[in-house]
PDB file of N, CA and C in Angstrom:
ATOM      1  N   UNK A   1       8.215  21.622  -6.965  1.00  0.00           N
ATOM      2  CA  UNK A   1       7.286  20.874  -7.780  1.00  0.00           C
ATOM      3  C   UNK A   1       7.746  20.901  -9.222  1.00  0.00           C
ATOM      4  N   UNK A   2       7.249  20.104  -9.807  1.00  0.00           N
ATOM      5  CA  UNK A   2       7.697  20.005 -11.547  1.00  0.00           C
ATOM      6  C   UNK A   2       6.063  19.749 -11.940  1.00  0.00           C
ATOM      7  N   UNK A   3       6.118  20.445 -13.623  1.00  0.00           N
ATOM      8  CA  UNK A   3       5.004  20.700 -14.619  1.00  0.00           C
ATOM      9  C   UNK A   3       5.017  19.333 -14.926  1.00  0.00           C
ATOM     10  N   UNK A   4       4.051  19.414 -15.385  1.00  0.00           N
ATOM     11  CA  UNK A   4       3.713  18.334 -16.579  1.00  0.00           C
ATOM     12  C   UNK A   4       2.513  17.914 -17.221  1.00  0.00           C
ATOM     13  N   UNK A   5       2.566  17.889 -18.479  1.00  0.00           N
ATOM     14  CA  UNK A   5       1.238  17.799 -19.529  1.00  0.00           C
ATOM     15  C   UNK A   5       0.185  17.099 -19.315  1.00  0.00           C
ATOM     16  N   UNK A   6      -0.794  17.315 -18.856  1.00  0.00           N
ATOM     17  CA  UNK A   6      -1.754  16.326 -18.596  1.00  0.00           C
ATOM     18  C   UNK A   6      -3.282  16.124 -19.822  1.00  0.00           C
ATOM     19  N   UNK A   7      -3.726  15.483 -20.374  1.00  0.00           N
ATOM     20  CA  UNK A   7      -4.428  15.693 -21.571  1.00  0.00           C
ATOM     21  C   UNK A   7      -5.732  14.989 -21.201  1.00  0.00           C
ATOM     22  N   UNK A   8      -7.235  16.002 -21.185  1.00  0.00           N
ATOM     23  CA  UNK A   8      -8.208  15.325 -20.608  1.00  0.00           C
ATOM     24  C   UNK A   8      -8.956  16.205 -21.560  1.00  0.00           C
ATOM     25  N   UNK A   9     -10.693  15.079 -21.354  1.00  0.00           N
ATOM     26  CA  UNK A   9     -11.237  15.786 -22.187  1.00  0.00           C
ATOM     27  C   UNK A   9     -11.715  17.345 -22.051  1.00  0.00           C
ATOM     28  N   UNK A  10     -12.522  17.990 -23.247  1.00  0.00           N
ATOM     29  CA  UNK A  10     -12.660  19.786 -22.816  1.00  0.00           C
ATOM     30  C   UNK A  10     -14.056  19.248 -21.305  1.00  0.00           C
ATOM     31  N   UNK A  11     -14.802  18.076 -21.659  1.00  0.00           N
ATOM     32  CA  UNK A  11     -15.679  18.434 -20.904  1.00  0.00           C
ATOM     33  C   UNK A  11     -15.349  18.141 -19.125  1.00  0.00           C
ATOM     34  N   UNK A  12     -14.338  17.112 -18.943  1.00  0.00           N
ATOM     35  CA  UNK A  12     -13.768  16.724 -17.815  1.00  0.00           C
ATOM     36  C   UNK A  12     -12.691  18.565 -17.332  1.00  0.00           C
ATOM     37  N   UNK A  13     -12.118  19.369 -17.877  1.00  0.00           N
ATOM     38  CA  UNK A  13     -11.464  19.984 -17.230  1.00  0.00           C
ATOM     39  C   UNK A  13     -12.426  21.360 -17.613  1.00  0.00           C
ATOM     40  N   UNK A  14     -13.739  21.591 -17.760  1.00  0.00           N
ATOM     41  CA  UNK A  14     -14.655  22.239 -17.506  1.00  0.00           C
ATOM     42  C   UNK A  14     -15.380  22.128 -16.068  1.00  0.00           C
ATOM     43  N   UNK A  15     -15.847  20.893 -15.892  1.00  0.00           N
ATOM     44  CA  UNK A  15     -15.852  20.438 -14.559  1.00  0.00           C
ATOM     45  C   UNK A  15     -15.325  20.742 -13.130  1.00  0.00           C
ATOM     46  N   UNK A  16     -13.625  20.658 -13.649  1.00  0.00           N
ATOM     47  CA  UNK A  16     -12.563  20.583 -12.667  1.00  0.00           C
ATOM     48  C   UNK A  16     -12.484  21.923 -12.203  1.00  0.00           C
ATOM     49  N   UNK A  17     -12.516  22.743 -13.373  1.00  0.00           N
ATOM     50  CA  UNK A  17     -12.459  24.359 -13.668  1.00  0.00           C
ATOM     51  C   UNK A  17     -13.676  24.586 -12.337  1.00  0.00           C
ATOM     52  N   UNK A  18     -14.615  23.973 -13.019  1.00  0.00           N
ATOM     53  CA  UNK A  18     -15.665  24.705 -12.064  1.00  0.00           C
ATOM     54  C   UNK A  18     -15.768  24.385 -10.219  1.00  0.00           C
ATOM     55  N   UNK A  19     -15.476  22.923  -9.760  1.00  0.00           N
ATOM     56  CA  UNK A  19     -15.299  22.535  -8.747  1.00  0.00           C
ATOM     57  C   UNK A  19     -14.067  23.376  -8.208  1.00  0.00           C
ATOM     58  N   UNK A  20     -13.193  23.559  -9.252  1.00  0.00           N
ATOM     59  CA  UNK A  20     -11.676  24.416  -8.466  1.00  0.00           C
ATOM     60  C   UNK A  20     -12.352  25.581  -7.712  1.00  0.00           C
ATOM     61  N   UNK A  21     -13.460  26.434  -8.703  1.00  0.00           N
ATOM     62  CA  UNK A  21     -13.637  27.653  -8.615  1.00  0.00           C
ATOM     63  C   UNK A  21     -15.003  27.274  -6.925  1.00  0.00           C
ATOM     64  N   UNK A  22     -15.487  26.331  -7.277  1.00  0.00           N
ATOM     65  CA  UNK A  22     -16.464  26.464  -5.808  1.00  0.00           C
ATOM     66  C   UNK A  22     -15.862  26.440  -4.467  1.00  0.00           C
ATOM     67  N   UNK A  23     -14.743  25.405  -4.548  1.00  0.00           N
ATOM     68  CA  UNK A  23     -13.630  25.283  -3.644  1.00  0.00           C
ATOM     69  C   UNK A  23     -12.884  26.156  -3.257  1.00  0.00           C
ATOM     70  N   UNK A  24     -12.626  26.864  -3.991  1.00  0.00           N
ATOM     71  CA  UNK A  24     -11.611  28.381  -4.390  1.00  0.00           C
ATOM     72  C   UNK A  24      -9.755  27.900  -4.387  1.00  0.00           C
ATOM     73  N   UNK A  25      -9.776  26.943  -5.066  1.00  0.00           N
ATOM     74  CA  UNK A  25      -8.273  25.955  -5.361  1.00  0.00           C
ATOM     75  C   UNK A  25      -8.290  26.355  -6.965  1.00  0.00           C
ATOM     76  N   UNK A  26      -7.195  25.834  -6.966  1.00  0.00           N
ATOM     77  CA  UNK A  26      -6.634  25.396  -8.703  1.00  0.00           C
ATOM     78  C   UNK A  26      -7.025  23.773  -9.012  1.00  0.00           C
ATOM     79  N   UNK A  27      -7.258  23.857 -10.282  1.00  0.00           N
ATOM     80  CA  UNK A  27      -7.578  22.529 -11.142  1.00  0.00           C
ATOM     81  C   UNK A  27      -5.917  21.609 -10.367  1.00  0.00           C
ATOM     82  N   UNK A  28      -5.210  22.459 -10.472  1.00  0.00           N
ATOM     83  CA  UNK A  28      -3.892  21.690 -10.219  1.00  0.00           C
ATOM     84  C   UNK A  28      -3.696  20.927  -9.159  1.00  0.00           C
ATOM     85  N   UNK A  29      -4.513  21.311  -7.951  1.00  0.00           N
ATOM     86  CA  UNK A  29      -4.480  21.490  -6.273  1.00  0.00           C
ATOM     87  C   UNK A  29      -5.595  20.230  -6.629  1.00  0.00           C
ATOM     88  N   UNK A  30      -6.676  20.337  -7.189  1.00  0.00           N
ATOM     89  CA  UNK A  30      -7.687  18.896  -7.439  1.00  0.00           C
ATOM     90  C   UNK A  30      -6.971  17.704  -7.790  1.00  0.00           C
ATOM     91  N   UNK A  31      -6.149  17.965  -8.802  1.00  0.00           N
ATOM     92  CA  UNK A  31      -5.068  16.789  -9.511  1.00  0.00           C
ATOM     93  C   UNK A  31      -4.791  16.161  -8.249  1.00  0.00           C
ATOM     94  N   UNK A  32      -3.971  16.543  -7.868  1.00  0.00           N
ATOM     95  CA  UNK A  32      -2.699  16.452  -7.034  1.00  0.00           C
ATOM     96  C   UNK A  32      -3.335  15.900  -5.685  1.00  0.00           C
ATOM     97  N   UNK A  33      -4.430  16.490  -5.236  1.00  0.00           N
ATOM     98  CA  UNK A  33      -5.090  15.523  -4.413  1.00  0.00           C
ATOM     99  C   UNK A  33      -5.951  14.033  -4.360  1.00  0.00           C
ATOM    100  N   UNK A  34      -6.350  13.895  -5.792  1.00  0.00           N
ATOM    101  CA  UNK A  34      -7.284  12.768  -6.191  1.00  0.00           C
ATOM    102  C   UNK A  34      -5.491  11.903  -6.374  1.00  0.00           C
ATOM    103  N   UNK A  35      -4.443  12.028  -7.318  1.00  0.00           N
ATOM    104  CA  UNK A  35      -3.872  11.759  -7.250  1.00  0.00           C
ATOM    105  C   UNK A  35      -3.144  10.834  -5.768  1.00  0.00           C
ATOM    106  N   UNK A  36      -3.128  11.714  -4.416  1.00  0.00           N
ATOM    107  CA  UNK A  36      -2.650  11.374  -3.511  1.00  0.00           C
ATOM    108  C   UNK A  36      -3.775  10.174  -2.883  1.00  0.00           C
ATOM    109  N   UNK A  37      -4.550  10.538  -2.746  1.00  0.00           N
ATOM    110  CA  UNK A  37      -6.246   9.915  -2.383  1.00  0.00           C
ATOM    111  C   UNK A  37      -6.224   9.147  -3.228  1.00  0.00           C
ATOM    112  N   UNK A  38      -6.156   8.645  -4.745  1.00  0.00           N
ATOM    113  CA  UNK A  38      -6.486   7.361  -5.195  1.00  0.00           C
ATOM    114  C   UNK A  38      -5.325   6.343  -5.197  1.00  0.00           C
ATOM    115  N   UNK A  39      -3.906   6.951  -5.333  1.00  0.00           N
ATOM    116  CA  UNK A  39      -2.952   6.406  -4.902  1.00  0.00           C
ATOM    117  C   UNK A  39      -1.754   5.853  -3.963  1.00  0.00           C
ATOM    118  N   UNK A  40      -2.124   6.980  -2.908  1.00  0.00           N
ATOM    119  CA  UNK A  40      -1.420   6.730  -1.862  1.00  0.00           C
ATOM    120  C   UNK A  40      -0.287   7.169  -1.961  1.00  0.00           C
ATOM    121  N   UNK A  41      -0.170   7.995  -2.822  1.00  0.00           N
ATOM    122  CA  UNK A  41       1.011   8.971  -3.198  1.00  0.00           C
ATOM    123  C   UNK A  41       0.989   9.838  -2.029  1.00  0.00           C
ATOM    124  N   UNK A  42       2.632   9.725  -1.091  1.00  0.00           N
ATOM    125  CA  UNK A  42       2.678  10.944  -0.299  1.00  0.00           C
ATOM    126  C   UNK A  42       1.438  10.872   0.997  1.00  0.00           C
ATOM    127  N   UNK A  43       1.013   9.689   0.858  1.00  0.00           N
ATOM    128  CA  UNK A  43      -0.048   9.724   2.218  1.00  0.00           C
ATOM    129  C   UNK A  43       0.175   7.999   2.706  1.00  0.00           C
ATOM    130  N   UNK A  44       1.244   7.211   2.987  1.00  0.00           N
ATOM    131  CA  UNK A  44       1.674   6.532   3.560  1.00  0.00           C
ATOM    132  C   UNK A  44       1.806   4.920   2.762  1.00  0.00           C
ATOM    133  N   UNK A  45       2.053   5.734   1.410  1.00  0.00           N
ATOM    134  CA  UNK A  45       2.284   4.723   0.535  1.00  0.00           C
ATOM    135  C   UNK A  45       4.079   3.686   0.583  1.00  0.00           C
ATOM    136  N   UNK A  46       4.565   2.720   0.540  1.00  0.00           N
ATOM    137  CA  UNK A  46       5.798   3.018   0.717  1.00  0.00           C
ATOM    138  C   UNK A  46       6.119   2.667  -0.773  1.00  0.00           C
ATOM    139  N   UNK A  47       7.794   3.258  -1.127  1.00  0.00           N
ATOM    140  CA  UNK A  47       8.133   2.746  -2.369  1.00  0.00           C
ATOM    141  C   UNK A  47       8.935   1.560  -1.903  1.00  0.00           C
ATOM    142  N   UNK A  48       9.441   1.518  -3.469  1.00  0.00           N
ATOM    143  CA  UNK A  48      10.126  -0.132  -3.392  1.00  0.00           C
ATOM    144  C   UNK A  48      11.216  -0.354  -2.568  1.00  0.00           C
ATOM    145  N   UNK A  49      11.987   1.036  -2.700  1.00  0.00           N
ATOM    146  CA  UNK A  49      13.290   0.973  -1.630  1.00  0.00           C
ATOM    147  C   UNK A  49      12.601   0.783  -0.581  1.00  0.00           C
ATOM    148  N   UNK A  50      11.425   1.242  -0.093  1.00  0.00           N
ATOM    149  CA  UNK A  50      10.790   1.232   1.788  1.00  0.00           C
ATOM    150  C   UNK A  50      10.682  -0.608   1.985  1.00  0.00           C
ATOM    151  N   UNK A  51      10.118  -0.771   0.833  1.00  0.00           N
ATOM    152  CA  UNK A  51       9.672  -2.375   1.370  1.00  0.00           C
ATOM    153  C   UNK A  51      10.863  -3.134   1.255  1.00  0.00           C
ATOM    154  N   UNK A  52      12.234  -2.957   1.070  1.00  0.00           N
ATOM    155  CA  UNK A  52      13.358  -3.728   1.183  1.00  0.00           C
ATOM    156  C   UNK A  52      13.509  -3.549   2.641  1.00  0.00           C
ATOM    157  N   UNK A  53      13.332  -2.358   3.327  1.00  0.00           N
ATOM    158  CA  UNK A  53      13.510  -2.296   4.944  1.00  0.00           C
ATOM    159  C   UNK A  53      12.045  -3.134   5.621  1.00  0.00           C
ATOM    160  N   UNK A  54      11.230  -4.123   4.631  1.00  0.00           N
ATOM    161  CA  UNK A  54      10.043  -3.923   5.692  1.00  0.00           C
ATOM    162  C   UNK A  54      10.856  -5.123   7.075  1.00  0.00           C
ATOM    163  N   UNK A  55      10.254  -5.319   8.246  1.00  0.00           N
ATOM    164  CA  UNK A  55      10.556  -5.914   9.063  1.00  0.00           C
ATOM    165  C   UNK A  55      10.088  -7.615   9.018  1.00  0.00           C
ATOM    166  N   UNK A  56       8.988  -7.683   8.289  1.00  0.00           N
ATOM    167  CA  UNK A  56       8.516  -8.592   7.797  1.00  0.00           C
ATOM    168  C   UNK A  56       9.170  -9.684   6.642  1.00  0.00           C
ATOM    169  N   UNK A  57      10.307  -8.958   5.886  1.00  0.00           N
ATOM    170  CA  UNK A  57      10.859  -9.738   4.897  1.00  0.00           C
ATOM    171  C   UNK A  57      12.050 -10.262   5.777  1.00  0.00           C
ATOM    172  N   UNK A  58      12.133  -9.649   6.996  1.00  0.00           N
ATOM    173  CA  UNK A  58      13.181 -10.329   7.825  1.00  0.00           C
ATOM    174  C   UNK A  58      12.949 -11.520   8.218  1.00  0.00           C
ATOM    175  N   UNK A  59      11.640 -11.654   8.785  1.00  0.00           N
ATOM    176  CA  UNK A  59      11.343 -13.223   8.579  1.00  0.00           C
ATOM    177  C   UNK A  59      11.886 -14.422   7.801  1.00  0.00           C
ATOM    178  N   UNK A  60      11.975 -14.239   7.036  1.00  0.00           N
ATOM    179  CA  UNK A  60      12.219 -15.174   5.624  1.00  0.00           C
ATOM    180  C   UNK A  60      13.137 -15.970   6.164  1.00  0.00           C
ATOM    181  N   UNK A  61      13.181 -17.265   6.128  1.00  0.00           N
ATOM    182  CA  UNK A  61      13.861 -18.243   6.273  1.00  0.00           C
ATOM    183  C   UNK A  61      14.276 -18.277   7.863  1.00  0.00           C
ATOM    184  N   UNK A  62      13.603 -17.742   8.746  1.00  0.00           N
ATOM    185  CA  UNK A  62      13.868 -17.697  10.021  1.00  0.00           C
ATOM    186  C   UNK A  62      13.344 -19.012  11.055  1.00  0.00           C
ATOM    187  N   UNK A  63      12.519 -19.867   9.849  1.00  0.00           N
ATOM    188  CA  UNK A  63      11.771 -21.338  10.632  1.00  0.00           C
ATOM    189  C   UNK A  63      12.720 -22.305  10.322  1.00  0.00           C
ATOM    190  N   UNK A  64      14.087 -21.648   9.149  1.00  0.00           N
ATOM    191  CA  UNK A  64      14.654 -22.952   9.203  1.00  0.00           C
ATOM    192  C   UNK A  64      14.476 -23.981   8.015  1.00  0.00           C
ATOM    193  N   UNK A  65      15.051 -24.361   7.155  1.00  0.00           N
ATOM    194  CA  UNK A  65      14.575 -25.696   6.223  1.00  0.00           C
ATOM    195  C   UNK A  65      14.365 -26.936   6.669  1.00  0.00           C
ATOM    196  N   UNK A  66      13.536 -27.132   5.857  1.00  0.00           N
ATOM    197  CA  UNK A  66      12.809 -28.977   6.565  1.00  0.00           C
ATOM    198  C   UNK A  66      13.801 -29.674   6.633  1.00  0.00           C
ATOM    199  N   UNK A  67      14.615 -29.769   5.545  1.00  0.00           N
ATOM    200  CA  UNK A  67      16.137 -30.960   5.536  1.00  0.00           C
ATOM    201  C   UNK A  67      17.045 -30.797   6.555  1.00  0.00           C
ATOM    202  N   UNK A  68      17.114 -29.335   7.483  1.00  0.00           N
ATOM    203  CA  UNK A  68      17.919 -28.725   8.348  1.00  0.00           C
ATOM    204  C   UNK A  68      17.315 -29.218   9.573  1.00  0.00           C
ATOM    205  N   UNK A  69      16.070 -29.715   9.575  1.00  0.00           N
ATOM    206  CA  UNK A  69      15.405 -29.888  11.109  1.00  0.00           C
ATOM    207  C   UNK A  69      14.112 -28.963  10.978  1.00  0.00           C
ATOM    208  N   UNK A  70      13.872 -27.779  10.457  1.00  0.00           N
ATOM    209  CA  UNK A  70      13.047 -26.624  10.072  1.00  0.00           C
ATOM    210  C   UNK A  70      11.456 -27.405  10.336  1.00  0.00           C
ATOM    211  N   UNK A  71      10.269 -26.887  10.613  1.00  0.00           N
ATOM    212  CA  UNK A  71       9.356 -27.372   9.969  1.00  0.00           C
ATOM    213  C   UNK A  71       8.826 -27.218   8.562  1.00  0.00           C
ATOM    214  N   UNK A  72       7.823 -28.514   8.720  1.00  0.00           N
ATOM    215  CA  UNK A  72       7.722 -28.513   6.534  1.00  0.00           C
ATOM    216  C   UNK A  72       6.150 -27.752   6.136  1.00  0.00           C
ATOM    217  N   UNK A  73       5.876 -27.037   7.576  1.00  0.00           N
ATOM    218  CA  UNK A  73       4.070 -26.805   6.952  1.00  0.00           C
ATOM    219  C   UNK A  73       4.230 -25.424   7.399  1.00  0.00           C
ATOM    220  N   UNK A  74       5.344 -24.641   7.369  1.00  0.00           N
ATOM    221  CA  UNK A  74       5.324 -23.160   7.934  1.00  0.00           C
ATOM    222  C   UNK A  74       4.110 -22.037   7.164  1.00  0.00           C
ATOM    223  N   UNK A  75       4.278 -22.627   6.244  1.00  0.00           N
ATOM    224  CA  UNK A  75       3.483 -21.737   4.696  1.00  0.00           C
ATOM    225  C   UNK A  75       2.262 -22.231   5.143  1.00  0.00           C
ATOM    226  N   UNK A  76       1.462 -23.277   5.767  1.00  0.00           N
ATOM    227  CA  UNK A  76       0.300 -23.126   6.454  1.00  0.00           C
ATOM    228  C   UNK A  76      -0.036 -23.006   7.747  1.00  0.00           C
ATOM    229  N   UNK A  77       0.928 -23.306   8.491  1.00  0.00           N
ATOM    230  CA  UNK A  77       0.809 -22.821   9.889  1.00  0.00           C
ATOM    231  C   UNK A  77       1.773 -21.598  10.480  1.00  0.00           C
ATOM    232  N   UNK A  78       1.744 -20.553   9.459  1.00  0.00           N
ATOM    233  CA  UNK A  78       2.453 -19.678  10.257  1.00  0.00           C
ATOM    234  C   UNK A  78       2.579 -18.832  11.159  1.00  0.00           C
ATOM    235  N   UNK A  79       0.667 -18.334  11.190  1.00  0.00           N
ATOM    236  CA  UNK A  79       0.383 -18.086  12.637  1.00  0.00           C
ATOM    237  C   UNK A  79       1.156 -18.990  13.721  1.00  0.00           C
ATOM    238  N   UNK A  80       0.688 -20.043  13.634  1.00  0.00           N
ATOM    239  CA  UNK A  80       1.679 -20.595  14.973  1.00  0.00           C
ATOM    240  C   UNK A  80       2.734 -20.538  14.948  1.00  0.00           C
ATOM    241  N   UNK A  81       3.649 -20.292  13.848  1.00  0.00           N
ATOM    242  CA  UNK A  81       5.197 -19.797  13.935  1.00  0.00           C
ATOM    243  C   UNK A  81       5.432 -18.761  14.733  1.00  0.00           C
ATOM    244  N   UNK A  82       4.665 -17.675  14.192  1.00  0.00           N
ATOM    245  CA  UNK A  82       5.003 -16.493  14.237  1.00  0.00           C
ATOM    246  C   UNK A  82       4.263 -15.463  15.743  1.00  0.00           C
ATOM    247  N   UNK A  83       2.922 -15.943  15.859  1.00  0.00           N
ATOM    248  CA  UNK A  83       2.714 -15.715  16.772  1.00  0.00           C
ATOM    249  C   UNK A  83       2.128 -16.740  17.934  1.00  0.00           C
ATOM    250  N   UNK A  84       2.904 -18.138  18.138  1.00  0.00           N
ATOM    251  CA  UNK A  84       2.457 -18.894  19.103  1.00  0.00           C
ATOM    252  C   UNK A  84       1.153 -19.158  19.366  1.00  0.00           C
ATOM    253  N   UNK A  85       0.507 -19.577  17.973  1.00  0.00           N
ATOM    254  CA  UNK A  85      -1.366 -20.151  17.991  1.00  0.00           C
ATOM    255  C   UNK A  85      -1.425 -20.235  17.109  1.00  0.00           C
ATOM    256  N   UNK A  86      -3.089 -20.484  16.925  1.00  0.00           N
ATOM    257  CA  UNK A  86      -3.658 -20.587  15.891  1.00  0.00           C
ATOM    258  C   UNK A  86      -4.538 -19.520  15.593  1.00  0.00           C
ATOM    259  N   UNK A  87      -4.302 -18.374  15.047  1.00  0.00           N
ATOM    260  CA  UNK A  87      -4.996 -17.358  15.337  1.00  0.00           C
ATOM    261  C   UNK A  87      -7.095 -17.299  14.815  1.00  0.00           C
ATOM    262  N   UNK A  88      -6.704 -18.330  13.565  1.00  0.00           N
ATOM    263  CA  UNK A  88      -8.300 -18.778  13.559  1.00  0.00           C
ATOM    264  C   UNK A  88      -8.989 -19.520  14.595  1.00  0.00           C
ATOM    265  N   UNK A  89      -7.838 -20.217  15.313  1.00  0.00           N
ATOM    266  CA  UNK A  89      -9.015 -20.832  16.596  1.00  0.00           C
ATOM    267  C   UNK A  89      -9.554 -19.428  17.444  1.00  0.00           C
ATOM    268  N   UNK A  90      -8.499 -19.027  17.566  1.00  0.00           N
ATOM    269  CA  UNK A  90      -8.522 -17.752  18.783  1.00  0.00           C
ATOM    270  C   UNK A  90      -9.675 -16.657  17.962  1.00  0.00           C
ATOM    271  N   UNK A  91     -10.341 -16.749  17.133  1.00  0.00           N
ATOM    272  CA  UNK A  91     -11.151 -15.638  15.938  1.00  0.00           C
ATOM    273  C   UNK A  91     -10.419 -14.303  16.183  1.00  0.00           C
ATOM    274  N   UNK A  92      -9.437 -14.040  15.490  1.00  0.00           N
ATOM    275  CA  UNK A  92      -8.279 -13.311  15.624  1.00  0.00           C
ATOM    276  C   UNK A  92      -8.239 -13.119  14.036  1.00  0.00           C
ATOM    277  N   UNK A  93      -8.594 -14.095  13.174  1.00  0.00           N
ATOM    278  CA  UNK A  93      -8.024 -14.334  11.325  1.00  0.00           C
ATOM    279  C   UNK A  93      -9.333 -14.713  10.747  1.00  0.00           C
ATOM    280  N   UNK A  94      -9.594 -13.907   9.693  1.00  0.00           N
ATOM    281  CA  UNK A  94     -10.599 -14.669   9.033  1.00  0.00           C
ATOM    282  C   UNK A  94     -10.063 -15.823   7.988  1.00  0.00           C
TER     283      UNK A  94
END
């Protein structure tokens, strides 16, 4: 783990102090969890390198360009591209 300065008011880490102490944790152990819990830090957040692997950006250009033969309404019918319907007929999509 690595330190680092965090600057809050006296009456917010009076608080923290005291919830640490009912809990029987450190103010630090509170951080570090609201942290994970409001951000998704470390609890199945991905970073930017993850979303270059997503499987989904593989898609991209996989219908083809309209001038190529492609269809020209993919960007509104892509349920039916992608999964063979209309998934709002089927009440599948809001």
């Amino acid at each position: 783990m690595t330190k680092t300065l965090l600057t809050v008011p006296k009456r917010t880490l009076g608080r923290m102090k005291a919830l640490a102490h009912r809990r029987k944790t450190t103010v630090s152990r509170l951080l570090r969890e609201a942290v994970e819990k409001t951000y998704g830090i470390d609890a199945g957040l991905k970073s930017d390198l993850d979303w270059k692997e997503d499987p989904l950006l593989k898609l991209i250009g996989t219908f083809g360009d309209p001038i190529d033969g492609g269809p020209n309404d993919s960007t509104l019918n892509h349920d039916k591209y992608i999964y063979g319907g209309d998934l709002k007929k089927r009440g599948k999509a809001s």
